[in-house]
PDB file of N, CA and C in Angstrom:
ATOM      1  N   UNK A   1       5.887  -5.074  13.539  1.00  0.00           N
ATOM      2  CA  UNK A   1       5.078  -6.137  14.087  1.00  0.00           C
ATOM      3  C   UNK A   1       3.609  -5.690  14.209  1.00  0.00           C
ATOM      4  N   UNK A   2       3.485  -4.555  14.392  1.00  0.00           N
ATOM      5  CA  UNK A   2       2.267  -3.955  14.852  1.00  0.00           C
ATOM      6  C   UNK A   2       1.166  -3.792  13.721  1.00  0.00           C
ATOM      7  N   UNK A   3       2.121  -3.417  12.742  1.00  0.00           N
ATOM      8  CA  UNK A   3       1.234  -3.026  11.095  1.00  0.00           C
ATOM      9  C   UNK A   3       1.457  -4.489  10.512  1.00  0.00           C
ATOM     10  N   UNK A   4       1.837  -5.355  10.977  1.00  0.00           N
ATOM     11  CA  UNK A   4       1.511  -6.844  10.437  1.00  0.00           C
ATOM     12  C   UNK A   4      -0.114  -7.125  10.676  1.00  0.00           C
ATOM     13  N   UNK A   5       0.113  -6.964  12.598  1.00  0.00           N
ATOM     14  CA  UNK A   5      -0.994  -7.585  12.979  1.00  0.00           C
ATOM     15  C   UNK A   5      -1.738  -6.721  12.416  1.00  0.00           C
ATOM     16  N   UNK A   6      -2.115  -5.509  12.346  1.00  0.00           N
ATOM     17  CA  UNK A   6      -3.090  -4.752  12.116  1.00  0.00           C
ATOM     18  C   UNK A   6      -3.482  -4.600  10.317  1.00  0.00           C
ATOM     19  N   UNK A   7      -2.588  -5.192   9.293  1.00  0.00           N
ATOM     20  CA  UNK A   7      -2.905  -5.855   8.489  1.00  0.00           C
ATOM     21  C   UNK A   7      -3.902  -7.374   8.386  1.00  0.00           C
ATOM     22  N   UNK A   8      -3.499  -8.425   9.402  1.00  0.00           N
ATOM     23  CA  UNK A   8      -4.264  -9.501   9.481  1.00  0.00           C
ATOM     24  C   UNK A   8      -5.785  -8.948   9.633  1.00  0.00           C
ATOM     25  N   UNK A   9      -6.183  -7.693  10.674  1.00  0.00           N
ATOM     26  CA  UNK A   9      -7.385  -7.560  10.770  1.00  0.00           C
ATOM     27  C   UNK A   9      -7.921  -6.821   9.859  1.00  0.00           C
ATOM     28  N   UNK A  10      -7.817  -5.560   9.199  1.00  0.00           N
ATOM     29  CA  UNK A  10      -8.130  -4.415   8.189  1.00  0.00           C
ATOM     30  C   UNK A  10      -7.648  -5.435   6.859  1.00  0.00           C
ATOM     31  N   UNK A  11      -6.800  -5.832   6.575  1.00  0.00           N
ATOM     32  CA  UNK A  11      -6.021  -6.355   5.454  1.00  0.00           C
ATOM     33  C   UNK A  11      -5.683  -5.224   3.638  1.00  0.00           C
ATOM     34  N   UNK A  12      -5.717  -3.833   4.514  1.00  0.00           N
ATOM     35  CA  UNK A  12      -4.955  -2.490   3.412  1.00  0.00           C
ATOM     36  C   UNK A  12      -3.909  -2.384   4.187  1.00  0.00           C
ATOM     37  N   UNK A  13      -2.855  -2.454   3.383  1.00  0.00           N
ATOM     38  CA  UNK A  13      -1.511  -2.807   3.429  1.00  0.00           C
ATOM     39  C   UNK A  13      -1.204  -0.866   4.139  1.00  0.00           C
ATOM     40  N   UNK A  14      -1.695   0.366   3.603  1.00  0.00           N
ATOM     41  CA  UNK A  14      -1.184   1.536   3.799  1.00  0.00           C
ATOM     42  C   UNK A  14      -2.228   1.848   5.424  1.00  0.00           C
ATOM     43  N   UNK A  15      -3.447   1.479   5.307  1.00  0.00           N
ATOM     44  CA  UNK A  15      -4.631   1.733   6.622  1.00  0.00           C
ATOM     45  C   UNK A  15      -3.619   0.833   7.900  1.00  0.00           C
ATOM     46  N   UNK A  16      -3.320  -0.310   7.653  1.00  0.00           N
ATOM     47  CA  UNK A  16      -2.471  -1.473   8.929  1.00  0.00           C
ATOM     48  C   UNK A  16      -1.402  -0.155   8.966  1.00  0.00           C
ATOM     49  N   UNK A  17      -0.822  -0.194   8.197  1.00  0.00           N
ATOM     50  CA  UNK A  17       0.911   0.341   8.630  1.00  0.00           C
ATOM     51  C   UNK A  17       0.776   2.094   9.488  1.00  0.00           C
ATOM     52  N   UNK A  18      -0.408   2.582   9.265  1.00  0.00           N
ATOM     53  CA  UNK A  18      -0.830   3.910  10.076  1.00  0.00           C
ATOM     54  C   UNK A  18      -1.168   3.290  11.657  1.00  0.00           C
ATOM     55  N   UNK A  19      -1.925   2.309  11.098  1.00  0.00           N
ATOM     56  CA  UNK A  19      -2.627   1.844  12.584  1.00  0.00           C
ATOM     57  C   UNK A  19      -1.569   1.272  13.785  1.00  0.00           C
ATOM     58  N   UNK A  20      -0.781   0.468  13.131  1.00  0.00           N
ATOM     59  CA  UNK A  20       0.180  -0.041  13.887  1.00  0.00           C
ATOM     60  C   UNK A  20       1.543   0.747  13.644  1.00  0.00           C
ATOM     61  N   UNK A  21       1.457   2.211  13.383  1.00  0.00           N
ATOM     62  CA  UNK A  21       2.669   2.841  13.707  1.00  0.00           C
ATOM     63  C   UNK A  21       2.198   3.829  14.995  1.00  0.00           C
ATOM     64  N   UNK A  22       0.481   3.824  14.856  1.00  0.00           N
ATOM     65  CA  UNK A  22       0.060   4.618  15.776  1.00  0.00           C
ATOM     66  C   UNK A  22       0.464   3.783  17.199  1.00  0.00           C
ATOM     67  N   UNK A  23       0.080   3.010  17.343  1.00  0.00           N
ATOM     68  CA  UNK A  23       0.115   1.937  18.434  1.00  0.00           C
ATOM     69  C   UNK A  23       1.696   1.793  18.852  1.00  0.00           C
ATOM     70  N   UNK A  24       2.878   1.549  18.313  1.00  0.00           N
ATOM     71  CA  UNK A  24       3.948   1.638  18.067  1.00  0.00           C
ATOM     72  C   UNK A  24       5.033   2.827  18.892  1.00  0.00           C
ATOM     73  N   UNK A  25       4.826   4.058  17.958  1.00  0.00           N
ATOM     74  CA  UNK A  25       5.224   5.270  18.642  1.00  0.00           C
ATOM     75  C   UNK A  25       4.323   5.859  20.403  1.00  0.00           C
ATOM     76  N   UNK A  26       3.324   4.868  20.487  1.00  0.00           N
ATOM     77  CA  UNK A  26       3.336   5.299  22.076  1.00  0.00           C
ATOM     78  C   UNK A  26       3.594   4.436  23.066  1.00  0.00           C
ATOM     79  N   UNK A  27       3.673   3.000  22.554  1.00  0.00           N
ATOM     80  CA  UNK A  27       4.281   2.411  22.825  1.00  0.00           C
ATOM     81  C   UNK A  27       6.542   2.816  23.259  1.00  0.00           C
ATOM     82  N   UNK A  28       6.374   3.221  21.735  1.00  0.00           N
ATOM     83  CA  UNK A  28       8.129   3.967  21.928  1.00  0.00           C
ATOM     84  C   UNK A  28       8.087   4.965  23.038  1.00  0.00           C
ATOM     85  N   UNK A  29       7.431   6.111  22.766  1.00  0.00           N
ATOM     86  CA  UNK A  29       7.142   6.987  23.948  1.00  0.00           C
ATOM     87  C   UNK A  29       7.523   6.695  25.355  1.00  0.00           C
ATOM     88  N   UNK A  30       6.865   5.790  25.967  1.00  0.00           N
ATOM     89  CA  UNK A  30       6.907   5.331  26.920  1.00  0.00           C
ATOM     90  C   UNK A  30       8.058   4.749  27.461  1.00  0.00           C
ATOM     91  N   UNK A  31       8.508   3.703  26.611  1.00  0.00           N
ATOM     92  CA  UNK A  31       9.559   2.924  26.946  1.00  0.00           C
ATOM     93  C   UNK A  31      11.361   4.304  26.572  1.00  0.00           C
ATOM     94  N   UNK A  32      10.773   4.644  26.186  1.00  0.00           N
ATOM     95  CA  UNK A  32      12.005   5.936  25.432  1.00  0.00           C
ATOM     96  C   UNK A  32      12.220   6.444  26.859  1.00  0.00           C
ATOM     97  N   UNK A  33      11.402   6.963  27.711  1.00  0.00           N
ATOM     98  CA  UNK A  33      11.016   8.414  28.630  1.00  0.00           C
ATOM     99  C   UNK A  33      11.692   7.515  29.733  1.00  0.00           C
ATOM    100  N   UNK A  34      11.404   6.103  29.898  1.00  0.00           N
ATOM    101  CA  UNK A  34      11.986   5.408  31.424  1.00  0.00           C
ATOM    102  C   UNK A  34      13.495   4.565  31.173  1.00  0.00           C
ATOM    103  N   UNK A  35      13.405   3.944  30.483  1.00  0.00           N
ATOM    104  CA  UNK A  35      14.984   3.487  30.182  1.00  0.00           C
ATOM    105  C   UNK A  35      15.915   4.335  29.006  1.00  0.00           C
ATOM    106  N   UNK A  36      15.579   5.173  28.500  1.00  0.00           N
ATOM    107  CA  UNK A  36      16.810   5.897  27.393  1.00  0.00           C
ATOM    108  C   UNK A  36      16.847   7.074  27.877  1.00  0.00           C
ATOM    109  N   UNK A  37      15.526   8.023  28.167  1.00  0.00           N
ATOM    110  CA  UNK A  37      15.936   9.344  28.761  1.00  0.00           C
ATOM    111  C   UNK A  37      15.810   9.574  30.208  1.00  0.00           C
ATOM    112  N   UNK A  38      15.597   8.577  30.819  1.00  0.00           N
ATOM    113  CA  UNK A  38      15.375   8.616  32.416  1.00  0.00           C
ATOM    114  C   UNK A  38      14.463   9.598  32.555  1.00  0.00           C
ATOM    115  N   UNK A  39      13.640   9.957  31.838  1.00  0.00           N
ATOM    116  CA  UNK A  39      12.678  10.870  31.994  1.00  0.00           C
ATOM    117  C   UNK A  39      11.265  10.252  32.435  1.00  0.00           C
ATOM    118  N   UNK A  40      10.493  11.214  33.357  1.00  0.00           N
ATOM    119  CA  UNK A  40       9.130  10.899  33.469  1.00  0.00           C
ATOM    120  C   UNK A  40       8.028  11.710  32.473  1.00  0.00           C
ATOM    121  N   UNK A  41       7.223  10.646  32.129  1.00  0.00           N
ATOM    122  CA  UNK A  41       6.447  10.676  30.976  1.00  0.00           C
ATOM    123  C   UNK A  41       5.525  11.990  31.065  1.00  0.00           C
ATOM    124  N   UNK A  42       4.894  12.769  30.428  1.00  0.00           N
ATOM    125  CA  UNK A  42       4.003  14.116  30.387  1.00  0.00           C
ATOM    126  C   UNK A  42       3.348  14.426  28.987  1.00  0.00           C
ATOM    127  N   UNK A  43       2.640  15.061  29.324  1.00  0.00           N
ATOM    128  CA  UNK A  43       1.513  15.154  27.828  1.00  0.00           C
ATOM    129  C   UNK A  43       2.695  16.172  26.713  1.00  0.00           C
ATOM    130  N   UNK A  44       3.393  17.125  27.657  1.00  0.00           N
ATOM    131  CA  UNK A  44       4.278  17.655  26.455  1.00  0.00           C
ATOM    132  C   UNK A  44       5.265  17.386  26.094  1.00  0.00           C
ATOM    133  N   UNK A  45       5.759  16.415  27.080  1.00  0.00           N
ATOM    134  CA  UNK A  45       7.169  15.651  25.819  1.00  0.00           C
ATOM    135  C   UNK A  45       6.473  14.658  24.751  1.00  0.00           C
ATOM    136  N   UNK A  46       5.116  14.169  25.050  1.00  0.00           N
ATOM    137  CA  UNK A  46       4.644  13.101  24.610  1.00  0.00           C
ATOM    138  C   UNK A  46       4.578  14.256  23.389  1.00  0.00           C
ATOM    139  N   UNK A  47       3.892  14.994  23.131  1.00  0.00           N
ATOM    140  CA  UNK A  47       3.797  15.765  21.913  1.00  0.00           C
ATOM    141  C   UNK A  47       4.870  16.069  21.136  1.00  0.00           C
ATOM    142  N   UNK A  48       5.623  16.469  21.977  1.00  0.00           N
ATOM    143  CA  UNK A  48       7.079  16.762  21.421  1.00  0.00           C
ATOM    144  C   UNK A  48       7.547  15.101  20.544  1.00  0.00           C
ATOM    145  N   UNK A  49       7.399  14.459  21.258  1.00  0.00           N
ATOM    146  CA  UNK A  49       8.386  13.150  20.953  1.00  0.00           C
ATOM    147  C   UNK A  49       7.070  12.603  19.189  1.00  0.00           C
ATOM    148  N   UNK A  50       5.902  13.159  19.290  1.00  0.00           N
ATOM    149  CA  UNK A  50       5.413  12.937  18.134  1.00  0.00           C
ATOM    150  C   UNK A  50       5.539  13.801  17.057  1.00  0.00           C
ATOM    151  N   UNK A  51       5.703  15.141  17.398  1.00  0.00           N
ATOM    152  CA  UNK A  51       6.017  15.830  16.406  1.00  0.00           C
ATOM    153  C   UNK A  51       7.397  15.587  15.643  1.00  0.00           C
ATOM    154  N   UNK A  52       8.405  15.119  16.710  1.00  0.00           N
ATOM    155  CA  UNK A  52       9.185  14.456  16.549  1.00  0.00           C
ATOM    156  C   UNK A  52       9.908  13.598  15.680  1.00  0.00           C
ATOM    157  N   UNK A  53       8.210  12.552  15.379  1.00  0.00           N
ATOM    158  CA  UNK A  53       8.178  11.505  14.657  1.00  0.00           C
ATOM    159  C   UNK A  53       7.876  11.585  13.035  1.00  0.00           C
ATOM    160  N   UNK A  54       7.639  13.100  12.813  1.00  0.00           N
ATOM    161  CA  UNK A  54       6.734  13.607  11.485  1.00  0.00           C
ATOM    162  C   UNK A  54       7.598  13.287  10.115  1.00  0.00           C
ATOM    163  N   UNK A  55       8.998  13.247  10.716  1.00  0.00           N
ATOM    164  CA  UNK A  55      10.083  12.888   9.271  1.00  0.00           C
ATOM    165  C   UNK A  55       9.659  11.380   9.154  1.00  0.00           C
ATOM    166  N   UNK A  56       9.920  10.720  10.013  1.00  0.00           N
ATOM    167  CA  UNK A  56       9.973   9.566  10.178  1.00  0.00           C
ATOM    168  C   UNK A  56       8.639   8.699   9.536  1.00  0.00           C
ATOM    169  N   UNK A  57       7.572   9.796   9.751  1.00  0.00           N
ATOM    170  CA  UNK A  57       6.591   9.267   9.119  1.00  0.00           C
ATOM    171  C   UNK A  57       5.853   9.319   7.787  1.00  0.00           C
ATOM    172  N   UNK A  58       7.016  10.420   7.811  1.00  0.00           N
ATOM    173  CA  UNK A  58       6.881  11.012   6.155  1.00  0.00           C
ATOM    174  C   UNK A  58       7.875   9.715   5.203  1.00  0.00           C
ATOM    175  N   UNK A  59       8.518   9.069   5.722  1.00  0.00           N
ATOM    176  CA  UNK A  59       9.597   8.308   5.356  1.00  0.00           C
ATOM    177  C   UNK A  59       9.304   6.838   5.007  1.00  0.00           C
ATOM    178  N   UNK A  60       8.245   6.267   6.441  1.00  0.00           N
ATOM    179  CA  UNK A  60       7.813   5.416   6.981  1.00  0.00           C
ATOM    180  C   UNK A  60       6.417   5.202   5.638  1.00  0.00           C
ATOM    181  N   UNK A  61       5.612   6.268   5.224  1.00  0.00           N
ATOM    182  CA  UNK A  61       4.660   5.720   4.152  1.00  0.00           C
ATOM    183  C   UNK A  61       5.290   6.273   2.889  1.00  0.00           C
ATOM    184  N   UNK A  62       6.397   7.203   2.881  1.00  0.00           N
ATOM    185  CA  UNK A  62       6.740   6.944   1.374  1.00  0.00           C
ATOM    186  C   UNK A  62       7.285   5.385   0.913  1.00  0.00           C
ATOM    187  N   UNK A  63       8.553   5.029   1.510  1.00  0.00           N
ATOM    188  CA  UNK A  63       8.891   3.379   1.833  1.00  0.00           C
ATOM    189  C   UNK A  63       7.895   2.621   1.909  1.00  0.00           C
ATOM    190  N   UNK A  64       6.902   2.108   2.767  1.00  0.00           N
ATOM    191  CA  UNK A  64       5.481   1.293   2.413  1.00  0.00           C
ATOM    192  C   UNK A  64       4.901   1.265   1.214  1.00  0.00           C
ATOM    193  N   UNK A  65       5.115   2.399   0.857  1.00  0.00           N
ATOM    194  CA  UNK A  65       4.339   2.506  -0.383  1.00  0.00           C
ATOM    195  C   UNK A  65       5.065   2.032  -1.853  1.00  0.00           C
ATOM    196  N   UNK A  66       6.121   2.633  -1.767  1.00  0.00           N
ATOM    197  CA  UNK A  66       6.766   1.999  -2.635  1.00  0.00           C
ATOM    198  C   UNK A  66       7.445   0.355  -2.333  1.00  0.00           C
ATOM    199  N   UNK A  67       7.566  -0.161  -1.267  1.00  0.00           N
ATOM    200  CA  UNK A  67       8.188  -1.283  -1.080  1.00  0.00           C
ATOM    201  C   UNK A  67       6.962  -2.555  -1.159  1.00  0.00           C
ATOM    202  N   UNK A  68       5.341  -1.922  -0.444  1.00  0.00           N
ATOM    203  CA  UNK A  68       4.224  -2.756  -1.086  1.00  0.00           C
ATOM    204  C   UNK A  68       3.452  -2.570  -2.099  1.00  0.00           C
ATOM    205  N   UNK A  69       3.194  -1.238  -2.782  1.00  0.00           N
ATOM    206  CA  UNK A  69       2.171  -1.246  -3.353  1.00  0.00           C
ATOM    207  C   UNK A  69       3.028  -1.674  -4.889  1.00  0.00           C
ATOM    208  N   UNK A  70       4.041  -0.770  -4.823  1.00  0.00           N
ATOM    209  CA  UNK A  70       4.812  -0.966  -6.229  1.00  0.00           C
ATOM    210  C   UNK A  70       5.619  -2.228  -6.413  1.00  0.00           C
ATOM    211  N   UNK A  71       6.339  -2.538  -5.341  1.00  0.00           N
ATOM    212  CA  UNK A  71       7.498  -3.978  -5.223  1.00  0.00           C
ATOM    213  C   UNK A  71       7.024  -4.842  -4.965  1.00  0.00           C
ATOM    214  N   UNK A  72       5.631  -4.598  -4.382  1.00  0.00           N
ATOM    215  CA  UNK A  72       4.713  -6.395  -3.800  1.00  0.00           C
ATOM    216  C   UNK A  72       5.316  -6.831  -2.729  1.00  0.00           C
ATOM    217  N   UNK A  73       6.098  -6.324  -1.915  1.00  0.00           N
ATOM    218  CA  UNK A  73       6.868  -6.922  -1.011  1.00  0.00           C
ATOM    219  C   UNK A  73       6.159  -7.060  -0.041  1.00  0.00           C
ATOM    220  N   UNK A  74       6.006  -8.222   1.113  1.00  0.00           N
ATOM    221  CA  UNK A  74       5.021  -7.932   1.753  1.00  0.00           C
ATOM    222  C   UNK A  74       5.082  -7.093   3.114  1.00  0.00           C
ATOM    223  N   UNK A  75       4.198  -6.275   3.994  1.00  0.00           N
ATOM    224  CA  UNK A  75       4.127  -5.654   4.729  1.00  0.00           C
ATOM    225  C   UNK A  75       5.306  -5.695   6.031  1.00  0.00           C
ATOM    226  N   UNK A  76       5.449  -6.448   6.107  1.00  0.00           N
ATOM    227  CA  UNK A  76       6.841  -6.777   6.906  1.00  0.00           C
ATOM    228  C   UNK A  76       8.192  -6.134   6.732  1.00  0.00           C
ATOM    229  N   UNK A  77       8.592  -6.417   4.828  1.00  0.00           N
ATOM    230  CA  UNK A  77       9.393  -5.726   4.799  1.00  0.00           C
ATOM    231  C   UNK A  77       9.209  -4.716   4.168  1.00  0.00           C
ATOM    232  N   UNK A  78       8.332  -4.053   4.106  1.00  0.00           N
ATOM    233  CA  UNK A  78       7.895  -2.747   3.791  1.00  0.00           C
ATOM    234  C   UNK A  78       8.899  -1.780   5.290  1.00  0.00           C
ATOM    235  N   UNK A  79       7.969  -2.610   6.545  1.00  0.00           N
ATOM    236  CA  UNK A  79       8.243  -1.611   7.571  1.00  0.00           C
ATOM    237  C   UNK A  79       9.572  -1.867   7.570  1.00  0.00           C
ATOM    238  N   UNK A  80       9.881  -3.320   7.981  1.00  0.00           N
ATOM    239  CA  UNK A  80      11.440  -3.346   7.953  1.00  0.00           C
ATOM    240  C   UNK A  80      12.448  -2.356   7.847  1.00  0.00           C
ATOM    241  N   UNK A  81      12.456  -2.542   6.322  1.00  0.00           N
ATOM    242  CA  UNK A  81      13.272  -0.838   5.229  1.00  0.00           C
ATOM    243  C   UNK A  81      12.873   0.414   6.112  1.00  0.00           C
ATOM    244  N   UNK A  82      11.778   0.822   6.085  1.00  0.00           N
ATOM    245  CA  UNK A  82      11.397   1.651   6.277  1.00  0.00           C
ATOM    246  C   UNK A  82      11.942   2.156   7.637  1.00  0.00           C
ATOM    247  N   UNK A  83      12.031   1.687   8.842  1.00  0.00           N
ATOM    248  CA  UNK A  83      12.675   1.939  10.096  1.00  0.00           C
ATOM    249  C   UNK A  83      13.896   1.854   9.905  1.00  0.00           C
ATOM    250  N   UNK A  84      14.771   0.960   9.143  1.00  0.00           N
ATOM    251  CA  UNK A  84      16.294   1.335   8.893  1.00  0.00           C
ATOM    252  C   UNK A  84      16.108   2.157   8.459  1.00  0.00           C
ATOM    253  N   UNK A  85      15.931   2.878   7.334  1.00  0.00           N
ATOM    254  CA  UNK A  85      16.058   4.099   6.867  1.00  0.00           C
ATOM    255  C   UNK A  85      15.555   5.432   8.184  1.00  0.00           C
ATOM    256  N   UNK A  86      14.779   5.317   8.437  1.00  0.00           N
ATOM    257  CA  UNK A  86      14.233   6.251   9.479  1.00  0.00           C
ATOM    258  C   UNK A  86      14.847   6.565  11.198  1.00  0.00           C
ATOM    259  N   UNK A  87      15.452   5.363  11.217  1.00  0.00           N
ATOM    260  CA  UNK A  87      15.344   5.663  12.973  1.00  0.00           C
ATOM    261  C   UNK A  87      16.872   6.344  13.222  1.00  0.00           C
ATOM    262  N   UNK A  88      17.990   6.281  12.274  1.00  0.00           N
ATOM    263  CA  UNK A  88      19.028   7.137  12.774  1.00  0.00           C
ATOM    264  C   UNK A  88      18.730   8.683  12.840  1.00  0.00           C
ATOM    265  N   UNK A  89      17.929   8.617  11.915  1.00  0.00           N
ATOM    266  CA  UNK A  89      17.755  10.454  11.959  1.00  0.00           C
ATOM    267  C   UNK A  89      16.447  10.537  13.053  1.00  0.00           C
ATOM    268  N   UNK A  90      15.425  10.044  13.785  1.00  0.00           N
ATOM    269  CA  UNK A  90      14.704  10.371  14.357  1.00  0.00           C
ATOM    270  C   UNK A  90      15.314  10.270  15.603  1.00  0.00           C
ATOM    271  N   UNK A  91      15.925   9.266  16.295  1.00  0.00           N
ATOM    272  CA  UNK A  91      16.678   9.442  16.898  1.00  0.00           C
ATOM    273  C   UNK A  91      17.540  10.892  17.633  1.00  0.00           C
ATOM    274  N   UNK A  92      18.140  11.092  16.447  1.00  0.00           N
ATOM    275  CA  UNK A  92      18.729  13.002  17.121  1.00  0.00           C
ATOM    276  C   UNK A  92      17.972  13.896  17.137  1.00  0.00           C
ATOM    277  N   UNK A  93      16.394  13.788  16.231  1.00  0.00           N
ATOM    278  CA  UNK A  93      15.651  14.962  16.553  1.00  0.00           C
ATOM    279  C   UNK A  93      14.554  15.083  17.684  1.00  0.00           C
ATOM    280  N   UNK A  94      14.623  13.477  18.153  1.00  0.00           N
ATOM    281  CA  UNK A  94      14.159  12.804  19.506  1.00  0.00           C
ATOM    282  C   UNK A  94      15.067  13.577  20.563  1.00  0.00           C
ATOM    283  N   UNK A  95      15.993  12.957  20.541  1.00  0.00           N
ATOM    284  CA  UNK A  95      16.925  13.614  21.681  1.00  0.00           C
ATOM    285  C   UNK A  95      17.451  14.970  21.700  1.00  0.00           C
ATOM    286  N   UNK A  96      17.089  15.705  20.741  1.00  0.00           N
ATOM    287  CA  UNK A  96      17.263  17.351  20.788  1.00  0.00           C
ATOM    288  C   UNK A  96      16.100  17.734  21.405  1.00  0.00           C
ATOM    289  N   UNK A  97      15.205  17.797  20.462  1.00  0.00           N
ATOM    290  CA  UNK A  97      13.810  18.480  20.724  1.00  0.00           C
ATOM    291  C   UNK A  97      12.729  17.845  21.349  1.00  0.00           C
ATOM    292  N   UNK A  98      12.386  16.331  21.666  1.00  0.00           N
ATOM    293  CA  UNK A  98      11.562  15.759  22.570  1.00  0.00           C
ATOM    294  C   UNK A  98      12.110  16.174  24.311  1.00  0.00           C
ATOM    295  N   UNK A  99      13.419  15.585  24.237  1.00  0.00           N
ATOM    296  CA  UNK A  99      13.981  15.118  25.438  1.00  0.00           C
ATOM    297  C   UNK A  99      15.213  16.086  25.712  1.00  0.00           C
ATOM    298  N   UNK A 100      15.502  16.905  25.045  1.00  0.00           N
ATOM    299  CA  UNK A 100      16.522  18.216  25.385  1.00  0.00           C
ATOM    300  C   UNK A 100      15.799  19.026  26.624  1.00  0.00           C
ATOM    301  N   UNK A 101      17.646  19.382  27.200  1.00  0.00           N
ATOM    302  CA  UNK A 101      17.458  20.198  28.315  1.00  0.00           C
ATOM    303  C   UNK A 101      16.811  21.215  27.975  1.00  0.00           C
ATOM    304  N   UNK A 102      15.602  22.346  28.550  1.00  0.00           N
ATOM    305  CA  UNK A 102      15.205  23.234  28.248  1.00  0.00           C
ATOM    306  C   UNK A 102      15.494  24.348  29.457  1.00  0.00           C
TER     307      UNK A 102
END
């Protein structure tokens, strides 16, 4: 939703989908730390939970890229794909290494 809107304003299909994944994952952050890990929020899980995100984002613009630039598909379901494919595996490396007991 985020790299939609942020397509309407920029209108580069790869610049929106950075912008509104940025906006997105701290958005997730947040909402992750109070209802999924009962955790309170801090600058180093916040890091953790982005480093976190680095497959995901490696995943997130290979998929964009091939689903808009090459398939024409439009930005929507670029991300679409792209988060099915991505969020089962970010998921466990979320909850190991963001939000694991230390």
């Amino acid at each position: 939703m985020f790299s939609w809107f942020f397509s309407l304003l920029v209108g580069e299909g790869n610049t929106a989908a950075v912008m509104g994944y940025a906006v997105a994952l701290t958005i997730a952050y947040l909402l992750s730390s109070r209802f999924i890990f009962y955790s309170k929020p801090c600058l180093r899980k916040y890091i953790r939970f982005v480093i976190s995100y680095i497959p995901n984002f490696i995943i997130f613009v290979l998929v964009n890229t091939i689903t808009v630039k090459t398939w024409g598909l439009p930005q929507f379901w670029g991300t679409a794909i792209a988060a099915a494919a991505g969020g089962p595996i970010t998921y466990v490396i979320i909850k190991i290494y963001a939000f694991g007991k230390k």
